[in-house]
Protein backbone atom coordinates (compact mmCIF):
# COMPACT_ATOMS: atom_id res chain seq x y z
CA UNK A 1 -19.97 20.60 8.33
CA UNK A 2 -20.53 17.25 9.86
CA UNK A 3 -19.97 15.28 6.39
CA UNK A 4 -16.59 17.65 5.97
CA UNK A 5 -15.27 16.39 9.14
CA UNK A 6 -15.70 12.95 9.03
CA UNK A 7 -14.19 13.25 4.82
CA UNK A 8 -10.73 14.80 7.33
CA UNK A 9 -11.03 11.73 10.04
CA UNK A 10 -11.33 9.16 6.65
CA UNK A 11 -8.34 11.14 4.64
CA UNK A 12 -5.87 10.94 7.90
CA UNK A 13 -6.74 7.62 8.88
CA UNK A 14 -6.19 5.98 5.61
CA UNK A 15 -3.66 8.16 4.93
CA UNK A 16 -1.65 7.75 7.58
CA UNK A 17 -2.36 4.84 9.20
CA UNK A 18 -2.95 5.92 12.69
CA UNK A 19 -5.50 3.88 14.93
CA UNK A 20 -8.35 5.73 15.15
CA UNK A 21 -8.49 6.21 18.54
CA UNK A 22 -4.77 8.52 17.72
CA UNK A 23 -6.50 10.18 14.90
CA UNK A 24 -9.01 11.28 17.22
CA UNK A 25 -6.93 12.42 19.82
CA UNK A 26 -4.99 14.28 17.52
CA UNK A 27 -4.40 18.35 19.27
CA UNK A 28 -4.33 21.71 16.98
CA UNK A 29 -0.70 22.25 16.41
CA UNK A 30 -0.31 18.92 16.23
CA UNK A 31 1.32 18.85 12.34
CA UNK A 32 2.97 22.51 11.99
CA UNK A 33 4.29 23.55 8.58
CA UNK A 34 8.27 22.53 8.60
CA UNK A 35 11.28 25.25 8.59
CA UNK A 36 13.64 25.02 5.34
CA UNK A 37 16.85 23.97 5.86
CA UNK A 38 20.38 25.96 5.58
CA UNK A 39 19.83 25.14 1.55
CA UNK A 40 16.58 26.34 1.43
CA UNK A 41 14.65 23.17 0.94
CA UNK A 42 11.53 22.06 2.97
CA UNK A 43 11.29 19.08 4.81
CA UNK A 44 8.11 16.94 5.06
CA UNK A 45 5.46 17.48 7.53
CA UNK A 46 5.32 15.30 10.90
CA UNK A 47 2.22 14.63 12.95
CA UNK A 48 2.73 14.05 16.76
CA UNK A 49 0.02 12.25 18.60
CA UNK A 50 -0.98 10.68 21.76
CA UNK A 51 -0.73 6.67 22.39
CA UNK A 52 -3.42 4.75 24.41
CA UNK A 53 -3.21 1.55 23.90
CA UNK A 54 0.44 0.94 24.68
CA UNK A 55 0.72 3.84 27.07
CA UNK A 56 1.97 3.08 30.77
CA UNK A 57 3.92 4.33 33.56
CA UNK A 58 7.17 3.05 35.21
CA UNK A 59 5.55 0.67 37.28
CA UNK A 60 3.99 -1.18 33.93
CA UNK A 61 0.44 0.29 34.86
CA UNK A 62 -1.84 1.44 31.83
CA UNK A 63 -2.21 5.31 31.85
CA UNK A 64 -5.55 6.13 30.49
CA UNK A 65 -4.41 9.86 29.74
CA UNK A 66 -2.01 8.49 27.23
CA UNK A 67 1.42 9.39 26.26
CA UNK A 68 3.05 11.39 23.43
CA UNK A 69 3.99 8.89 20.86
CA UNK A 70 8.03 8.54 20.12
CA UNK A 71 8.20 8.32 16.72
CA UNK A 72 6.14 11.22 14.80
CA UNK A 73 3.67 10.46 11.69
CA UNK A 74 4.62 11.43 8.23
CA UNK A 75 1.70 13.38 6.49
CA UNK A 76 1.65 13.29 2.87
CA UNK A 77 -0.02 16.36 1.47
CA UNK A 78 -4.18 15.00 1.75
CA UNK A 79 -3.18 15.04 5.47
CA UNK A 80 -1.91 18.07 6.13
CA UNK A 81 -4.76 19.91 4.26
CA UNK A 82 -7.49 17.86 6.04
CA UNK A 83 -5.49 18.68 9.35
CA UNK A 84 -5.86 22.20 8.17
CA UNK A 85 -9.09 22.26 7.88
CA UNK A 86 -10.41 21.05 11.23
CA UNK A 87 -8.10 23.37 12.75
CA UNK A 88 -10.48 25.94 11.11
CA UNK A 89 -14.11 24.14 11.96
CA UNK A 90 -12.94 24.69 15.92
CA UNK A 91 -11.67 27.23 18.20
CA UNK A 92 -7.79 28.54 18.58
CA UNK A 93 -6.56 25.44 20.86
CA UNK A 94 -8.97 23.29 20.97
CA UNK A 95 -8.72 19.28 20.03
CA UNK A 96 -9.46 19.40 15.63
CA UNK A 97 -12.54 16.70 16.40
CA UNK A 98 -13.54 18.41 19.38
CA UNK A 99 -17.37 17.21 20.13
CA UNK A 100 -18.59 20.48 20.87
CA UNK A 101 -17.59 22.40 17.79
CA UNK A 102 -18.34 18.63 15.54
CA UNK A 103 -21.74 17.94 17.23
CA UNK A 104 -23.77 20.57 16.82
CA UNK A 105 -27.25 19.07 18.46
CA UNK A 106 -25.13 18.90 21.63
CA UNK A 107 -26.37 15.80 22.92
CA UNK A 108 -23.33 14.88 25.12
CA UNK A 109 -21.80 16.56 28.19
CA UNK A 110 -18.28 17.20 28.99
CA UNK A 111 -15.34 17.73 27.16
CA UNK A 112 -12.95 15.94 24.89
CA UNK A 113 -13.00 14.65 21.05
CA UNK A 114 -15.97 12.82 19.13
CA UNK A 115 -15.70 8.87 20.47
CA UNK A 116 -14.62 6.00 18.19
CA UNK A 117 -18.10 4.77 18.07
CA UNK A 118 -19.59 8.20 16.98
CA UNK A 119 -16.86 8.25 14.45
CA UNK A 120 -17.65 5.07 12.85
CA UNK A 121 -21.45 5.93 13.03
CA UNK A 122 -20.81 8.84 10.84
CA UNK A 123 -18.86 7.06 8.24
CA UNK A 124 -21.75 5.10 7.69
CA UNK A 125 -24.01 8.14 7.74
CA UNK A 126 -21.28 9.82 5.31
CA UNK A 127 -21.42 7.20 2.21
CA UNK A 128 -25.57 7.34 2.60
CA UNK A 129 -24.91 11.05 1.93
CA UNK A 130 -21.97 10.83 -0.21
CA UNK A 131 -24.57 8.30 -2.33
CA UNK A 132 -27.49 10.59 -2.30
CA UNK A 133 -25.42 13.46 -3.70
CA UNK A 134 -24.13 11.18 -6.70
CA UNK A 135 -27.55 10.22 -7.18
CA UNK A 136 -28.71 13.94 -7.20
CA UNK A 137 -26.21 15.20 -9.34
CA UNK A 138 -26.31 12.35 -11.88
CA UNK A 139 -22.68 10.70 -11.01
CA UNK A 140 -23.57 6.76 -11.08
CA UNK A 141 -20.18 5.87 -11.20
CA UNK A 142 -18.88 8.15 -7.92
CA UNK A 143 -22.04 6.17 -5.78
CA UNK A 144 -20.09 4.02 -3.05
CA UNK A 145 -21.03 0.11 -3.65
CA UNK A 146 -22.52 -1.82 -1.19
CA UNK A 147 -19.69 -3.41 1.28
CA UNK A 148 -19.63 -7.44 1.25
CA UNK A 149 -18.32 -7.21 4.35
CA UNK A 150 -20.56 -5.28 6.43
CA UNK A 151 -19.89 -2.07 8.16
CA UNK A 152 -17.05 -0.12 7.16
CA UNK A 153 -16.50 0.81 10.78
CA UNK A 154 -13.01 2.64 11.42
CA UNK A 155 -9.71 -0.20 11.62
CA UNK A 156 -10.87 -1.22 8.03
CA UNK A 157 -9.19 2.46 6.62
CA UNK A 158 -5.48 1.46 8.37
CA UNK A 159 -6.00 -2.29 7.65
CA UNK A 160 -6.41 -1.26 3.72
CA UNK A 161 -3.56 1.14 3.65
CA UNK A 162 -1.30 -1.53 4.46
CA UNK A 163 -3.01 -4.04 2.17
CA UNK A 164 -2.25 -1.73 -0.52
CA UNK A 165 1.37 -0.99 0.34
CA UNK A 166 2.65 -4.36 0.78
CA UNK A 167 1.08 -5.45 -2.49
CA UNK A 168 2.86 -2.88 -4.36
CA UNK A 169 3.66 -2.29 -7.31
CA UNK A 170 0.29 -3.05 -8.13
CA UNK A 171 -1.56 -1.32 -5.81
CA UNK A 172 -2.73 1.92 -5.42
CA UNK A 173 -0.74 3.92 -3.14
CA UNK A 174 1.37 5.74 -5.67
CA UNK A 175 4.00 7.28 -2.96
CA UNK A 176 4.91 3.82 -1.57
CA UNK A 177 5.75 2.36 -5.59
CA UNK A 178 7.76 5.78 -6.29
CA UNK A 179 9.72 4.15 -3.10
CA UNK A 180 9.92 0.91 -4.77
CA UNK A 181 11.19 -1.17 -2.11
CA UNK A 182 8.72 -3.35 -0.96
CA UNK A 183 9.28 -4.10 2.63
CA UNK A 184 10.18 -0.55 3.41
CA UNK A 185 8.20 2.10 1.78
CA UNK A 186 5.76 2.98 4.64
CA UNK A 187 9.50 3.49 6.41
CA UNK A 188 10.52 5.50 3.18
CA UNK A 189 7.98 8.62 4.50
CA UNK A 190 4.17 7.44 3.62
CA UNK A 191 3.28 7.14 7.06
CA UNK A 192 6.43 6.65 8.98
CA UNK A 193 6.95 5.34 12.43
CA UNK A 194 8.81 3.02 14.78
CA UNK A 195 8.55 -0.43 14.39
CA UNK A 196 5.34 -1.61 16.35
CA UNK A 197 2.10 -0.60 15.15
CA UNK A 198 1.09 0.14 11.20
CA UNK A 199 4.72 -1.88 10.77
CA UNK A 200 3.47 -4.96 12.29
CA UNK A 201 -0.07 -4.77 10.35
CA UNK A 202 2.32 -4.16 6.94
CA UNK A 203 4.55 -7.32 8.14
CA UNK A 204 1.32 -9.75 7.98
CA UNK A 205 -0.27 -8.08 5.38
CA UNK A 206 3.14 -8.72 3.16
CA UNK A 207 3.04 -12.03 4.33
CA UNK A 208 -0.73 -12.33 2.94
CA UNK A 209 0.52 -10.93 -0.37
CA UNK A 210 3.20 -13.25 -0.47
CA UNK A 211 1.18 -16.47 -0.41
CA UNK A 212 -0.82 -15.05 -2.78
CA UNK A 213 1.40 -14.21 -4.83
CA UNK A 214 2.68 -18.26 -5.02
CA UNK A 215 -1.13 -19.44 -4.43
CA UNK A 216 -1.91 -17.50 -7.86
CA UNK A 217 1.35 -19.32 -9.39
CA UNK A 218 0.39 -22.18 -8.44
CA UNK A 219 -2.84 -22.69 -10.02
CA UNK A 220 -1.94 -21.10 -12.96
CA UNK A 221 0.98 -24.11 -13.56
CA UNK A 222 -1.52 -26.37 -12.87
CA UNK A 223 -3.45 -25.29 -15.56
CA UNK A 224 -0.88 -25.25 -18.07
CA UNK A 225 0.69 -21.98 -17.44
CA UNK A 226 4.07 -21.22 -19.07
CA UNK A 227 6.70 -19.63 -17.01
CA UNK A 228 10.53 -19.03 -18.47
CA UNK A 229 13.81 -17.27 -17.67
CA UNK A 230 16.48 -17.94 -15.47
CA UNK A 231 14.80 -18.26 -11.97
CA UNK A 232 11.60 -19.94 -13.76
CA UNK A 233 12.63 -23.65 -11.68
CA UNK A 234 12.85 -21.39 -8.08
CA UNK A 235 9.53 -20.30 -9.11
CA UNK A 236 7.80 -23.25 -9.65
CA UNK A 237 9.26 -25.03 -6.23
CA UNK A 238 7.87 -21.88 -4.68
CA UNK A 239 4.66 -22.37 -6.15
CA UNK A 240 4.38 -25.82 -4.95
CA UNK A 241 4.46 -25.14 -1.65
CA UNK A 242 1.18 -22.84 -1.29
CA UNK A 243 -0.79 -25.21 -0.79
CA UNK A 244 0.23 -25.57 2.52
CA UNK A 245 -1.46 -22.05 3.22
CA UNK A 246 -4.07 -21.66 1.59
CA UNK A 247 -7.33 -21.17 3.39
CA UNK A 248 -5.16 -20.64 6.88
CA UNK A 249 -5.25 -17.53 9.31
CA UNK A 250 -1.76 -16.31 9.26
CA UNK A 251 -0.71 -15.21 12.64
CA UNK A 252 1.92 -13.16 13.58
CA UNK A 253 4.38 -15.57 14.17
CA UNK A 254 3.69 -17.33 10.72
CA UNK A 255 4.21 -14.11 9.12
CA UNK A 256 7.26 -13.79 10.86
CA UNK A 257 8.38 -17.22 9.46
CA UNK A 258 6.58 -16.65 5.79
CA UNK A 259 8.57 -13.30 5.36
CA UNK A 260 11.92 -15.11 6.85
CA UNK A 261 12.02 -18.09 4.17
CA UNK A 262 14.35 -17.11 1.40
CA UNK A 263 12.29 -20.24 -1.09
CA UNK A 264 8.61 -17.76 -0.43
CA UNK A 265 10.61 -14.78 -1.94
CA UNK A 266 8.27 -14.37 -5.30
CA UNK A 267 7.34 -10.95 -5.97
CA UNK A 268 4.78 -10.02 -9.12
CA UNK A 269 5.78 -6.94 -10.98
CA UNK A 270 3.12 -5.97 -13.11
CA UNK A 271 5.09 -2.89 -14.09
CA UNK A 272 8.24 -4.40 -15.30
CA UNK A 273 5.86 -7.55 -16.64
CA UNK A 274 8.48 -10.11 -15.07
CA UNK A 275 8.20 -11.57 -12.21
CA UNK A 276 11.22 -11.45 -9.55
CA UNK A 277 11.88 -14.61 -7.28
CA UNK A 278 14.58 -13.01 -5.20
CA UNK A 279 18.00 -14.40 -4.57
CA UNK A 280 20.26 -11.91 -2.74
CA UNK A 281 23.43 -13.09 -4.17
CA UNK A 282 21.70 -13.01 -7.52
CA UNK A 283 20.29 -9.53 -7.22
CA UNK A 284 21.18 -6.38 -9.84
CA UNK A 285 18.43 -4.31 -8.41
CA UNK A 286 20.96 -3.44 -5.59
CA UNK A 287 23.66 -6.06 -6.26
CA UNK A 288 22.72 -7.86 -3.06
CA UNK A 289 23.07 -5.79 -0.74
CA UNK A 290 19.58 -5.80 0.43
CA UNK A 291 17.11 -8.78 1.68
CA UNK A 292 14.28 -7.40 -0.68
CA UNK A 293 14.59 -6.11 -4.15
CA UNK A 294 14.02 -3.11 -5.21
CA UNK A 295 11.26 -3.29 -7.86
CA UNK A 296 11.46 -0.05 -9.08
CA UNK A 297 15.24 -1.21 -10.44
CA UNK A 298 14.95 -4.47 -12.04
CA UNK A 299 17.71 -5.30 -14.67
CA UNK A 300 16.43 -7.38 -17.83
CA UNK A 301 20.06 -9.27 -17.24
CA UNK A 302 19.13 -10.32 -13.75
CA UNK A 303 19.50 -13.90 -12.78
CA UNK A 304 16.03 -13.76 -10.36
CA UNK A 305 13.82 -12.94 -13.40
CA UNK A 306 11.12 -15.19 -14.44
CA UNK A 307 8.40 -14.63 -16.63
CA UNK A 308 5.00 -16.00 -17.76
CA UNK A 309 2.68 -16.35 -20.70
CA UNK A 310 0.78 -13.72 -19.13
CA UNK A 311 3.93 -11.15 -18.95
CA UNK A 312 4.37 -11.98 -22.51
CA UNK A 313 1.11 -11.23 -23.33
CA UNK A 314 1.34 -8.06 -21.75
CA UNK A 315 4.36 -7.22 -23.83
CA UNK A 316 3.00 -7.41 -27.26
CA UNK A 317 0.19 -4.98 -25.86
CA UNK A 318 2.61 -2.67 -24.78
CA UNK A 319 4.64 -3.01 -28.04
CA UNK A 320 1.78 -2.45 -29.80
CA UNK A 321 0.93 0.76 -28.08
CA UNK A 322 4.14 1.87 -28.50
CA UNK A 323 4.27 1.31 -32.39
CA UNK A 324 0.67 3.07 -32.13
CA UNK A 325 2.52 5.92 -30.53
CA UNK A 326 5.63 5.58 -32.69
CA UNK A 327 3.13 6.55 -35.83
CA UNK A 328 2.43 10.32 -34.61
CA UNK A 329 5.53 10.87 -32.85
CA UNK A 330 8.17 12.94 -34.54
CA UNK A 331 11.21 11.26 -36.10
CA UNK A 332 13.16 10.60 -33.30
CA UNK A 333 11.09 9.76 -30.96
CA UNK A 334 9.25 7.44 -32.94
CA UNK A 335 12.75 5.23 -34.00
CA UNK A 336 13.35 5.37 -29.93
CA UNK A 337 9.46 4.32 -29.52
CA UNK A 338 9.78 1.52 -32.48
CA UNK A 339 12.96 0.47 -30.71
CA UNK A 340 11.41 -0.40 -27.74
CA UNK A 341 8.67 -2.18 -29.15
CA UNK A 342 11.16 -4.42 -30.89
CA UNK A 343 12.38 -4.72 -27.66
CA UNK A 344 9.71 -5.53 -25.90
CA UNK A 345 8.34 -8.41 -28.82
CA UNK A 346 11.72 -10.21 -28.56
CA UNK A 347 11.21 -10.57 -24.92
CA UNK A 348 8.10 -12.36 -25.28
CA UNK A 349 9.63 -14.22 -28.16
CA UNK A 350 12.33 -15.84 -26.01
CA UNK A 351 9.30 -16.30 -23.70
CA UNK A 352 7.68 -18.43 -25.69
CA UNK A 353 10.85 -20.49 -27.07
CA UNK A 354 12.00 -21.19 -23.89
CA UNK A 355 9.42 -21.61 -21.83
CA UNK A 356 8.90 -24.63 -19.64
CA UNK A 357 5.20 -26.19 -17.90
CA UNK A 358 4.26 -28.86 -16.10
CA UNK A 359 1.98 -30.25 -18.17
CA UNK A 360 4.55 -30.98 -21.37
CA UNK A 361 6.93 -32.30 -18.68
CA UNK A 362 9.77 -29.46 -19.10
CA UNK A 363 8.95 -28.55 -15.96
């Protein structure tokens, strides 16, 4: 019971977002099931919770009780079931990490939730027993690695959830790339809210994946890397100016300024293999209507596409699966699979016709 409920605190606050001081203060009730609308369809489930941090009363002072939080979270289904499930480990009413019903030695007085501290203690006692049960049951390859970084302890979960989101569409949070906007798909309904908190962490963490999105650029020209297509020139005076970061804490203010610079707008697509170095005027995704593009909508005829030798490289592969494919697939849908891969292998031909690098001086 004590490894279940600290699996629920990791699933809602990686999944969400939340601080974990809000996770823990969460209250039964706190995420009921929504009503269908007039046309029968249901809505998605919202968390309210309780602020600390920011909480205060009219005269500015800090109220320790805390305060209902404005904007309500926006579970996503892991959420709502590991909500569930506390609501079941404690009595009708009562707080979902209530200490009494969660530690069942006792060892504390009073009332109230399981502390941060405690919380983060049994994370670390949950991946020794998490191990020893992969180890038992002969799973080498579910046993949790050793951290380089030390503890896990309990900021690290929201920290990584917007690492992963604001390098989408590579990452791994697969409702923020069916969103596709990069910028805006915690705001889309991953783990919604107003503009402060997980918002701010996503804002510096975008501007982290931006410079290293040009850092990566950068060294790769450098070492003879091919680029091509129409905005191949934007990318490479993008690329030159990493430098300038690298190895430098971004603050919030430079993130601020990073995110505001229209020359730093270089987004990978791995997806897509193309790269897209944004121009709004330029944009098909959206035709410009938007400061970010929508990467779920690129348009091969777009004037902000650029590719690489890598892309290309990754084209043939994918042609060749496709032909692979084509040969047990019935009539036609192997022409439409063949098609594509013909497709795909004249895109990296013009790649490598056209392609420019610094070292042969095209650049």
């Amino acid at each position: 019971m004590r490894q279940l409920g600290t699996a629920c605190f990791i699933v809602i606050a990686y999944l969400t977002g939340m601080r974990p001081g809000e996770a823990a203060g969460l209250c039964s009730g706190c995420c009921p099931d929504p009503e269908p609308d007039s046309a029968g369809r249901t809505g998605r489930h919202l968390i309210t919770s309780t602020v600390y941090k920011t909480a205060r009363d009219d005269d500015g002072n800090h109220r320790s009780e805390g305060e209902v939080r404005d904007a309500p979270w926006v579970a996503i289904a892991p959420v709502v079931n590991a909500i569930r499930v506390l609501e079941r480990m404690v009595p009708p009413g009562q707080l979902p990490f209530d200490h009494h019903a969660h530690d069942l030695r006792g060892t504390r007085a009073g009332t109230g939730s399981l502390t941060v501290h405690t919380l983060g203690t049994r994370v670390e006692d949950f991946i020794t027993w998490a191990n020893h049960e992969a180890a038992a049951c002969g799973l080498a390859h579910e046993v949790i690695p050793p951290d380089p970084h030390g503890r896990i302890g309990t900021e690290r979960f929201r920290r990584s959830l917007a690492w992963h989101i604001a390098r989408r569409p590579g990452g791994l949070v697969a409702l923020a790339m069916q969103y596709g906007h990069l910028r805006t798909s915690v705001a889309a309904g991953y783990a919604a809210r107003s503009r402060d908190g997980i918002h701010d962490l996503l804002d510096a963490e975008t501007a982290r994946a931006t410079i290293d999105t040009v850092a990566d650029l950068n060294a790769a020209l450098e070492d003879g890397l091919g680029i091509s297509g129409p905005a191949a020139r934007r990318a490479i005076k993008a690329a030159a100016t990493a430098p300038q970061y690298t190895g430098t804490v971004i603050t919030a203010w430079q993130s601020r300024q990073i995110l505001a610079n229209p020359h730093l707008a270089v987004y990978d697509n791995p997806h897509t293999l193309l790269m897209c170095v944004y121009k709004r005027d330029k944009a098909l995704c959206h035709r410009g209507l938007k400061d970010t593009p929508s990467l779920d909508q690129c348009v091969p005829a777009c004037a902000n596409i650029a590719r690489t030798d890598q892309h290309a490289t990754g084209l043939q592969l994918r042609a060749t699966a496709l032909d692979q494919q084509a040969a047990h697939a019935p009539g036609p849908l192997s022409e439409r699979l063949r098609d594509n891969a013909a497709r795909l292998r004249d895109l990296a031909d013009t790649h490598h016709r056209t392609r420019i690098s610094l070292q042969d001086g095209t650049a």
